[in-house]
Protein backbone atom coordinates (compact mmCIF):
# COMPACT_ATOMS: atom_id res chain seq x y z
CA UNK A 1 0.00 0.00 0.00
CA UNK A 2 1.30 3.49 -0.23
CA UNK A 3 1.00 6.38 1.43
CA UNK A 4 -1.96 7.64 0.10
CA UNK A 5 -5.24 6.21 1.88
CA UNK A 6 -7.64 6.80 -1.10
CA UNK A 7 -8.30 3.52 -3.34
CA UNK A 8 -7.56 2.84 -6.75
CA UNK A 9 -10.83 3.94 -8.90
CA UNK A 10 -12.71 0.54 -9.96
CA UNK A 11 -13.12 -1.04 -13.36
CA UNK A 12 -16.61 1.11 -14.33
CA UNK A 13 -14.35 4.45 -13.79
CA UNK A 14 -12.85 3.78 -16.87
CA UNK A 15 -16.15 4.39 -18.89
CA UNK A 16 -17.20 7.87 -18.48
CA UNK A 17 -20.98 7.04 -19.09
CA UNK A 18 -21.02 4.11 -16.20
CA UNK A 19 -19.30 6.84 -13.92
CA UNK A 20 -21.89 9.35 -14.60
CA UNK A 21 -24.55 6.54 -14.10
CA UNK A 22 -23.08 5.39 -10.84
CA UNK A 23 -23.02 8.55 -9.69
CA UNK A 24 -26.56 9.80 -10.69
CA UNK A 25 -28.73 6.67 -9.83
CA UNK A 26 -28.10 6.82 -5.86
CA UNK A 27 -28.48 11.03 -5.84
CA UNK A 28 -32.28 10.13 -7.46
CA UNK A 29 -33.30 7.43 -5.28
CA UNK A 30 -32.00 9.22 -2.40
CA UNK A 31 -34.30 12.47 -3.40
CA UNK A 32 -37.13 9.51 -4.41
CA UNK A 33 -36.18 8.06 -0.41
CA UNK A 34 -36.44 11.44 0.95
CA UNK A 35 -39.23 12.63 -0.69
CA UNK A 36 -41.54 9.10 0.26
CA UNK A 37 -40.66 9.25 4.06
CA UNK A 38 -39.95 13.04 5.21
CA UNK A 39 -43.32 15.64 5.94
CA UNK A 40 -42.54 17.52 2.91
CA UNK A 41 -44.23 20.74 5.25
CA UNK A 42 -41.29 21.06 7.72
CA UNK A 43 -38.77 22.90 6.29
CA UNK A 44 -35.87 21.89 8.64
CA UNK A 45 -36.33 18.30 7.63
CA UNK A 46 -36.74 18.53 4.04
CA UNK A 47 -33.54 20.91 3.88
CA UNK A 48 -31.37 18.04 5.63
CA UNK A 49 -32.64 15.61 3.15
CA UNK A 50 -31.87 17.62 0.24
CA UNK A 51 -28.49 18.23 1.94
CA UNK A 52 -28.10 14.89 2.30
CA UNK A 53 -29.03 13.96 -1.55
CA UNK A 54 -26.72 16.86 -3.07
CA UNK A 55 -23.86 15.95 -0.78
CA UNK A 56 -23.55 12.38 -2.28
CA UNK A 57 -22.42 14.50 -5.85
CA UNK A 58 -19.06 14.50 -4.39
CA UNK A 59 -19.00 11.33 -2.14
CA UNK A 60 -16.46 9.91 -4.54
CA UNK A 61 -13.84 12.85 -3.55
CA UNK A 62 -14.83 13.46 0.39
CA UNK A 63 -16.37 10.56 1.09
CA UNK A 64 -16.22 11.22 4.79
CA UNK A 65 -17.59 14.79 4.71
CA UNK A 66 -20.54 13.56 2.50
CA UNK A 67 -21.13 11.04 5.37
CA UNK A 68 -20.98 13.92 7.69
CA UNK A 69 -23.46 16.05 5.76
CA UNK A 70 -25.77 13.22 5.84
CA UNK A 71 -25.99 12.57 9.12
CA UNK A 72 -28.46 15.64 9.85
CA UNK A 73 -31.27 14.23 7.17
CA UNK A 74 -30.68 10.85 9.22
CA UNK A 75 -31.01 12.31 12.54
CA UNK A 76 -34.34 14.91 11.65
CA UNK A 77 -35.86 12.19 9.25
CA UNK A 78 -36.10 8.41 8.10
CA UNK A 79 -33.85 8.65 4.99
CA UNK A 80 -32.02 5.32 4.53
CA UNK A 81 -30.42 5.59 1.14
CA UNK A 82 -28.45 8.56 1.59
CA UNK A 83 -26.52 7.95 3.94
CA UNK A 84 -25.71 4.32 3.37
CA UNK A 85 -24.26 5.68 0.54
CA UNK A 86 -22.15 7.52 1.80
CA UNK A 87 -21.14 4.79 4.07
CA UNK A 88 -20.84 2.07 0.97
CA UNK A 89 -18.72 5.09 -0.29
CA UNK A 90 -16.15 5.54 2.40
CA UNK A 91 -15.60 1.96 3.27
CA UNK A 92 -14.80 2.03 -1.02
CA UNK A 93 -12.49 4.55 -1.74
CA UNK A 94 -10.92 4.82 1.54
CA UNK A 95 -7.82 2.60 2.53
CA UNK A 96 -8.56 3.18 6.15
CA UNK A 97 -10.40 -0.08 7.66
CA UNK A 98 -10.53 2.15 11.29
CA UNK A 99 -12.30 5.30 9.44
CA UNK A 100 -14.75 3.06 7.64
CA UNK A 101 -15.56 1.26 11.07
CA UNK A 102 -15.93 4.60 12.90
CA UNK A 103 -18.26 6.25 10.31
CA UNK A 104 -20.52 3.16 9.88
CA UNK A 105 -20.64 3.21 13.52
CA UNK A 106 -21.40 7.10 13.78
CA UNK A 107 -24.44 6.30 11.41
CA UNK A 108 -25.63 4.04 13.49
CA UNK A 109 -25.54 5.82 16.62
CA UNK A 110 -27.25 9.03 14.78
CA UNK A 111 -30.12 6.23 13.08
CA UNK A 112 -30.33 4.66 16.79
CA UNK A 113 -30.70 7.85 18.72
CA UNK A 114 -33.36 9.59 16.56
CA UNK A 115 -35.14 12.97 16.74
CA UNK A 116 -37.04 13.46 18.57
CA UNK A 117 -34.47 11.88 21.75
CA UNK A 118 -37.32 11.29 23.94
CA UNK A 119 -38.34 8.61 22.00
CA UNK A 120 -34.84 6.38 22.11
CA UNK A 121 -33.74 8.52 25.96
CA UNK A 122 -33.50 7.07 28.25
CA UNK A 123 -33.11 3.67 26.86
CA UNK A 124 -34.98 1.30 27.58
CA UNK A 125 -33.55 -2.47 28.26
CA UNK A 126 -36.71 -4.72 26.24
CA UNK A 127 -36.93 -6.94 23.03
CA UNK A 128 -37.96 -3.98 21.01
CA UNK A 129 -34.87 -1.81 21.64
CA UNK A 130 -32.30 -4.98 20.72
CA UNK A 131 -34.13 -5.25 17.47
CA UNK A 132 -33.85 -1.90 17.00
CA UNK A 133 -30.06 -1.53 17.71
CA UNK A 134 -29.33 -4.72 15.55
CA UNK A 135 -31.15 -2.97 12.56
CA UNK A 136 -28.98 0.47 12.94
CA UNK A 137 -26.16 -2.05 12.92
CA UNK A 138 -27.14 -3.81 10.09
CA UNK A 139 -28.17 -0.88 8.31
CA UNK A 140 -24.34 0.97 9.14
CA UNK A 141 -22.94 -2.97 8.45
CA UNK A 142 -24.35 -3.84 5.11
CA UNK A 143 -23.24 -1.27 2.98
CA UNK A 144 -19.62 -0.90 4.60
CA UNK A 145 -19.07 -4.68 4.34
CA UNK A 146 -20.18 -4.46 0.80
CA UNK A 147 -17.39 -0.92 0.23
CA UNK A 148 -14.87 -3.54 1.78
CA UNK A 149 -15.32 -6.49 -0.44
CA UNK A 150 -15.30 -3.81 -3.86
CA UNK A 151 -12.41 -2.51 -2.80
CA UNK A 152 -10.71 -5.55 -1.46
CA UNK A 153 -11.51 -6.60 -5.54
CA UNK A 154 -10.18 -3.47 -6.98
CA UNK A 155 -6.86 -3.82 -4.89
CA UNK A 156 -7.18 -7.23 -5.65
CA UNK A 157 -7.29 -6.56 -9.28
CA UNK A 158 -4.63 -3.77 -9.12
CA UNK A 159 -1.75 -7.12 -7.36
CA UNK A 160 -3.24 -9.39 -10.06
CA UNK A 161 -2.24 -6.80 -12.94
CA UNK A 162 1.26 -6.42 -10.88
CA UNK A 163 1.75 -10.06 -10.67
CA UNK A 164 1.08 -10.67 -14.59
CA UNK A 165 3.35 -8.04 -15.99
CA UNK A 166 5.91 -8.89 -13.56
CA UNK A 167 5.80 -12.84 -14.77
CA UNK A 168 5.40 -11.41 -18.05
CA UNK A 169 8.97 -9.66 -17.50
CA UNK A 170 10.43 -13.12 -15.91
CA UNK A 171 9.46 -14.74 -18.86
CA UNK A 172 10.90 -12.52 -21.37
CA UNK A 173 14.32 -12.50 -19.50
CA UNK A 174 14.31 -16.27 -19.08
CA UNK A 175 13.99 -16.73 -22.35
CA UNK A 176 16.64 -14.10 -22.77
CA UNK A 177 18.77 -16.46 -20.78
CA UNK A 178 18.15 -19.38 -22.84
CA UNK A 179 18.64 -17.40 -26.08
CA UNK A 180 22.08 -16.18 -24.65
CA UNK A 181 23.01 -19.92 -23.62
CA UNK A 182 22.09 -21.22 -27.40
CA UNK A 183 23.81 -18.22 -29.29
CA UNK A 184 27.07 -19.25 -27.14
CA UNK A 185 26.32 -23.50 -28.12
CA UNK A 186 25.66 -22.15 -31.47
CA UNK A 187 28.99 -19.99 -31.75
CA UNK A 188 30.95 -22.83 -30.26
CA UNK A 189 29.50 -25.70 -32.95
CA UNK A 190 30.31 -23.26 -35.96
CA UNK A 191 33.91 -22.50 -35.39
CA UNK A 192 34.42 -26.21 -34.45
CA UNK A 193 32.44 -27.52 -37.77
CA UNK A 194 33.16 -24.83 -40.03
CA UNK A 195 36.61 -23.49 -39.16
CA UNK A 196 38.45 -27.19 -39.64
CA UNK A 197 36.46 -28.26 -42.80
CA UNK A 198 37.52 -25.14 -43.95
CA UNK A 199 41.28 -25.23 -43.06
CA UNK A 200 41.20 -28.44 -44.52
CA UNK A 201 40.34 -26.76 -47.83
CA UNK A 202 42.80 -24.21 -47.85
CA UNK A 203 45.62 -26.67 -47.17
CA UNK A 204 44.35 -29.20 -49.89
CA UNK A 205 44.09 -25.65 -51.73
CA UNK A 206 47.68 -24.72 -51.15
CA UNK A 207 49.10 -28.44 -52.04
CA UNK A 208 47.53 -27.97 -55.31
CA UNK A 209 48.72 -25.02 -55.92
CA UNK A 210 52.14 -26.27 -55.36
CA UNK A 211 52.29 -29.33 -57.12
CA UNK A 212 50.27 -28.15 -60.44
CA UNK A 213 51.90 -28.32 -63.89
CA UNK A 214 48.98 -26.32 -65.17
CA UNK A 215 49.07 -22.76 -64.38
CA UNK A 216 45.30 -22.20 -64.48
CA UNK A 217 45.03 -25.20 -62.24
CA UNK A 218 47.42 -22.90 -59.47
CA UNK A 219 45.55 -19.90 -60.20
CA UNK A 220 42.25 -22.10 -59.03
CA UNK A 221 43.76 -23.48 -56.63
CA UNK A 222 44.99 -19.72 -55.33
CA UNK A 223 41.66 -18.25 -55.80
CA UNK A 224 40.26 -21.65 -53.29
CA UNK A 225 42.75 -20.76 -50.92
CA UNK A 226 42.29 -17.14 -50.79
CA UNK A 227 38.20 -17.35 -50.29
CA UNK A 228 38.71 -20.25 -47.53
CA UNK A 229 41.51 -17.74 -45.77
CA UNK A 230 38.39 -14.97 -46.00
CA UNK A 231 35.36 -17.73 -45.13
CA UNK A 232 37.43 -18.03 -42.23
CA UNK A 233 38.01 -14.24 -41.30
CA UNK A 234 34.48 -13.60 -42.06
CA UNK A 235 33.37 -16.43 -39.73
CA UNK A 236 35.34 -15.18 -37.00
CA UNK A 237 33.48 -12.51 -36.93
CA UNK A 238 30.40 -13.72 -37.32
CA UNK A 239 31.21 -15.89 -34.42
CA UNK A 240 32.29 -12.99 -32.04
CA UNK A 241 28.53 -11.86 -33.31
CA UNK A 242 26.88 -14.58 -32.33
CA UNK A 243 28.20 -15.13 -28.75
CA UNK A 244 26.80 -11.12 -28.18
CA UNK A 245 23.58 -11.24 -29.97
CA UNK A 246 20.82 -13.12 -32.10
CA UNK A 247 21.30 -16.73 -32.57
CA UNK A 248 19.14 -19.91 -32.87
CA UNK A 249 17.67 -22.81 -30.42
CA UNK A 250 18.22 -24.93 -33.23
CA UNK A 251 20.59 -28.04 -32.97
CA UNK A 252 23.52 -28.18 -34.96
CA UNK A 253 24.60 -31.11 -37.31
CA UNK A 254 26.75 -33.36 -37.31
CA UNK A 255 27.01 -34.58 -33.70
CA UNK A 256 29.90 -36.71 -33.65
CA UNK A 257 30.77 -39.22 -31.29
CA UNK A 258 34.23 -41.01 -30.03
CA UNK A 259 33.96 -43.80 -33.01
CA UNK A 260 34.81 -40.28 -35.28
CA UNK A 261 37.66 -39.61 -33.58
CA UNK A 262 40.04 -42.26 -36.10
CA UNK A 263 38.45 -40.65 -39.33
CA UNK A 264 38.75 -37.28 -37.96
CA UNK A 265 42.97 -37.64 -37.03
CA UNK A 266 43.31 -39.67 -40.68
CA UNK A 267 41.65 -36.42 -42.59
CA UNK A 268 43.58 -33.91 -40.52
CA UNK A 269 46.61 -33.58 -43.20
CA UNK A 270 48.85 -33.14 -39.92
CA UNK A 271 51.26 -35.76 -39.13
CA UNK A 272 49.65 -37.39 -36.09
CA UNK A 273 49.73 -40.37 -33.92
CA UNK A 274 46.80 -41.58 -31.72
CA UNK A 275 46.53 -43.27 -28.63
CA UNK A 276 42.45 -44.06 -28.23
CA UNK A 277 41.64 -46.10 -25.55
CA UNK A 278 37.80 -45.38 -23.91
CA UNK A 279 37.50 -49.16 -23.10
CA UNK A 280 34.53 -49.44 -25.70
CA UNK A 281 32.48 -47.54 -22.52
CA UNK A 282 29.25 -45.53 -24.24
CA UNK A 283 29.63 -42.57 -22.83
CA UNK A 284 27.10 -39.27 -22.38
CA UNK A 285 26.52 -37.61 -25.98
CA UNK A 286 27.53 -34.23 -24.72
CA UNK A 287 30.93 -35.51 -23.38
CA UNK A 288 31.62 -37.35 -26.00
CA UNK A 289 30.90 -34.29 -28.38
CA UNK A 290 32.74 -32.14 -26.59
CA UNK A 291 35.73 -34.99 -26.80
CA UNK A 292 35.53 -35.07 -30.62
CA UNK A 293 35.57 -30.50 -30.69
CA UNK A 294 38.26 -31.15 -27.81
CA UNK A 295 40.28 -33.05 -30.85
CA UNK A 296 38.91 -30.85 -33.77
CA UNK A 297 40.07 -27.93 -32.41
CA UNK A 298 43.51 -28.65 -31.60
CA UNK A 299 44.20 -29.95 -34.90
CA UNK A 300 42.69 -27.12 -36.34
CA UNK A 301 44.75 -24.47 -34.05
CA UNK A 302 48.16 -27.24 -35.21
CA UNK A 303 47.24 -26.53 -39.05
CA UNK A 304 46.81 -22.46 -38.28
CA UNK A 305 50.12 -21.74 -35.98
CA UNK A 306 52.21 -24.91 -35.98
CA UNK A 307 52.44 -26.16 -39.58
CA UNK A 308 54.71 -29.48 -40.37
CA UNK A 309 54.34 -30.07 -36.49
CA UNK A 310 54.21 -33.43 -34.93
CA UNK A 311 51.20 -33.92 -33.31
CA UNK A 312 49.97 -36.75 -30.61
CA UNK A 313 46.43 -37.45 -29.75
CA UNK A 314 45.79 -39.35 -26.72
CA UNK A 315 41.82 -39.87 -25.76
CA UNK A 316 41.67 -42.29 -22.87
CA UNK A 317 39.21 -43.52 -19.86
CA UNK A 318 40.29 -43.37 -16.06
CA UNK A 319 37.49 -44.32 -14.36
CA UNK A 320 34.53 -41.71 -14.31
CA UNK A 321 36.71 -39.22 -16.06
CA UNK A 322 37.45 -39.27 -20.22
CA UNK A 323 41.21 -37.72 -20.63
CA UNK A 324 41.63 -35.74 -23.57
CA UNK A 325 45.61 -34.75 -24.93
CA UNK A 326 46.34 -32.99 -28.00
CA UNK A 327 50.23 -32.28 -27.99
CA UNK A 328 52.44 -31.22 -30.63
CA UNK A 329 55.91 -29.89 -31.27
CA UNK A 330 57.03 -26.58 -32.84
CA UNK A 331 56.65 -26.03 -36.39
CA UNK A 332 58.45 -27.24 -39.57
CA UNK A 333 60.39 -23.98 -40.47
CA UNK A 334 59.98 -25.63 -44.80
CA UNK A 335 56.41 -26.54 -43.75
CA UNK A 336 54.26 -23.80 -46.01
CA UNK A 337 52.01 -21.73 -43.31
CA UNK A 338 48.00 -21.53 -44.52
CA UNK A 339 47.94 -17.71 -42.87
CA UNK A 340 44.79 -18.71 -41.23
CA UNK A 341 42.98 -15.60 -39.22
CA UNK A 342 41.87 -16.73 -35.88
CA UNK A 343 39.83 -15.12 -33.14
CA UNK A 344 40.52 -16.62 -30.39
CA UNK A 345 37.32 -18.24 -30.17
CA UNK A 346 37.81 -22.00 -30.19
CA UNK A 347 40.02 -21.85 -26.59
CA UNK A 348 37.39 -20.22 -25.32
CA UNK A 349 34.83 -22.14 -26.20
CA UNK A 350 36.20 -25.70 -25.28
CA UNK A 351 36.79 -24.05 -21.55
CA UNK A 352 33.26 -23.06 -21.90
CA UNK A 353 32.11 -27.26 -23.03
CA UNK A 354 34.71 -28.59 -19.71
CA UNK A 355 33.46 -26.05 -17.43
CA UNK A 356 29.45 -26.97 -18.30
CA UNK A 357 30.16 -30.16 -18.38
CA UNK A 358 31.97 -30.15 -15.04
CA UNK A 359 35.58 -30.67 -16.19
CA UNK A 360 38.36 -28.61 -16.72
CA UNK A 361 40.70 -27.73 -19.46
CA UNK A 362 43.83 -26.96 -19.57
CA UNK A 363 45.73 -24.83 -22.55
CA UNK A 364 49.47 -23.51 -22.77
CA UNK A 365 52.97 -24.01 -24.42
CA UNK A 366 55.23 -26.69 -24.01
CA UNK A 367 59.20 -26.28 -23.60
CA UNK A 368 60.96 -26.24 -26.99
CA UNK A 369 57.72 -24.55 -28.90
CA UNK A 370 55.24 -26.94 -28.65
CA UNK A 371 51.83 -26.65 -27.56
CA UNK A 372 49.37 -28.45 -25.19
CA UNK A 373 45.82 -29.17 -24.38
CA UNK A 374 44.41 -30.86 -22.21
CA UNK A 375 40.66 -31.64 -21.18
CA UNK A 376 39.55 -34.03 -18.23
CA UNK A 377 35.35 -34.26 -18.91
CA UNK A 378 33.56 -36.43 -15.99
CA UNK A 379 30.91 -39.24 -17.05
CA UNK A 380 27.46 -37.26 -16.96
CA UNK A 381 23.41 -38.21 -17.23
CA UNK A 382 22.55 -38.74 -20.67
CA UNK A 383 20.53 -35.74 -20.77
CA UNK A 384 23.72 -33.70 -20.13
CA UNK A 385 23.82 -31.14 -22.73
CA UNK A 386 27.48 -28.87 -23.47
């Protein structure tokens, strides 16, 4: 609640015709009320019923003074509608449960002790007065039971309204979350997938161009090189795009597997030995995807920065944990170097694949100029997802 102690309007305020309406209706019943009940020949009492009917014009912006001002057509006559009203009124558009129970109980005092006081003083202790208190009560009750339970349902309304847009928000940055989570799974598959098919081509690119008799054979096999050398540039980029903004919940093809791994050293170009030894265990699809990019990778990064190197692959099980090692040694100074642009990227995201997956990996250079990387992925549900 804040600080102000007036309610919220209700639902019919926001039609001006239902407003006027609402407003109209009880000020011609009350003047109908007034005008069935009061000696129309005594002045005094007519004038505090008409009081009482022109005050409730403005009951929805003082509803306590309109109570007030029709307490005198209530006291000097038998008006009813008036000033429940104004009662309904108060207990409606004020926040106040206190002032609502202390005007509901003024009316009933003023409707209990009536003009002219000798009639209700002294009081008398019989079956006839308890009647007559419990309907002043149930006249002052009624309508400010009935202000509580519309304006319970307007404040009501008001939390509900709160409570949607505010899930509505959750929802939209959840699946903000999950959009940033797949444009980083999507980043990671497309410079594992694209970036080694295409360093493949730009070596096979450059051996042609070497070894060709034909010169319009080299200059093909140039103009291959150069647009794999700017695929690549151009999907570093894209990639450095993807892992800020946009993406897809889409999943990726191919999803290799361990059995991959042979055909995957035998196509590198590189010269490579292997060492895999997984104990024919089926492990999770995400760590053994994330084996295979482990692999990918490194051979990729070999082909970019260490060309002619020696390279040795060793994939192996110890227990609950599938080793990864991708070493090789410093590059053949007569080995021709692709130029392939890199963005840093794949590093990044096979630390991203260990750390999700609950592994580690470990990157760096080894004595004499080779390189190292290593990746140590635990055994995972089957529903584990890099």
């Amino acid at each position: 609640m804040s600080g102000d102690d007036t309610a919220p309007p209700g639902r019919l305020s926001r039609r001006p015709w239902v407003r006027r309406s609402a407003t109209a209706v009880p000020v011609l019943l009350s003047l109908l009320d007034a005008a069935l009940v009061d000696d129309l020949s005594r002045s005094l009492q007519t004038g505090a019923s008409i009081l009482a009917t022109l005050a409730l014009l403005a009951r929805n912006r003082w509803p306590v003074p309109v109570l007030l001002l029709t307490l005198p057509g209530t006291f000097l006559s038998y008006i009813w509608i008036a000033p429940m009203t104004a009662v309904y009124t108060v207990a409606a558009r004020r926040r106040s449960t206190p002032v609502t129970v202390a005007c509901a109980s003024l009316f009933a005092l003023v409707e209990f002790f009536h003009w002219p006081l000798a009639d209700s003083w002294p009081i008398s202790l019989d079956r006839s007065t308890a009647l007559y208190a419990i309907e002043c009560l149930m006249l002052a009750g009624g309508p400010a039971a009935m202000g509580l339970l519309v304006r319970t349902r307007e404040e009501l309304a008001v939390r509900l309204d709160e409570l949607t847009r505010g899930h509505r928000r959750e929802e939209r940055l959840l699946a903000d979350r999950v959009l940033a989570t797949e444009r980083a799974r999507l980043a990671r598959e497309m410079h594992d997938v694209v970036s080694h098919q295409v360093s493949l081509i730009s070596i096979q690119a450059g051996a042609l161009q070497v070894s060709a008799a034909d010169p319009a054979t080299g200059d093909s096999a140039r103009t291959i090189r150069e647009l794999a050398v700017r695929t690549l540039d151009e999907l570093r980029h894209m990639v450095g795009v993807l892992r800020a903004a946009g993406g897809s919940t889409q999943d990726l093809t191919p999803q290799p597997t361990l059995a991959d791994l042979p055909r995957l050293i035998d196509g590198s170009g590189l010269d490579a030995r292997s060492e895999l030894e997984w104990g024919g265990r089926t492990w999770p699809e995400a760590v053994e995807r994330a084996a295979y990019r482990t692999v990918q990778e490194a051979l990729t990064n070999v082909r970019k920065h260490a060309p002619g190197a020696e390279v040795a692959v060793r994939v192996r099980a110890e227990g609950d944990l599938l080793r990864v090692e991708v070493r090789n040694g410093p590059p053949d100074g007569a080995a021709d170097s692709p130029k392939l642009p890199g963005g840093g990227h794949g590093l990044v995201g096979l630390r991203e694949r260990a750390q999700l997956l609950g592994g580690t990996l470990l990157v760096g250079p080894l004595p004499g100029g080779g390189f190292l990387v290593r990746a140590a992925l635990p055994m995972l549900a089957e529903t584990a997802r890099p």
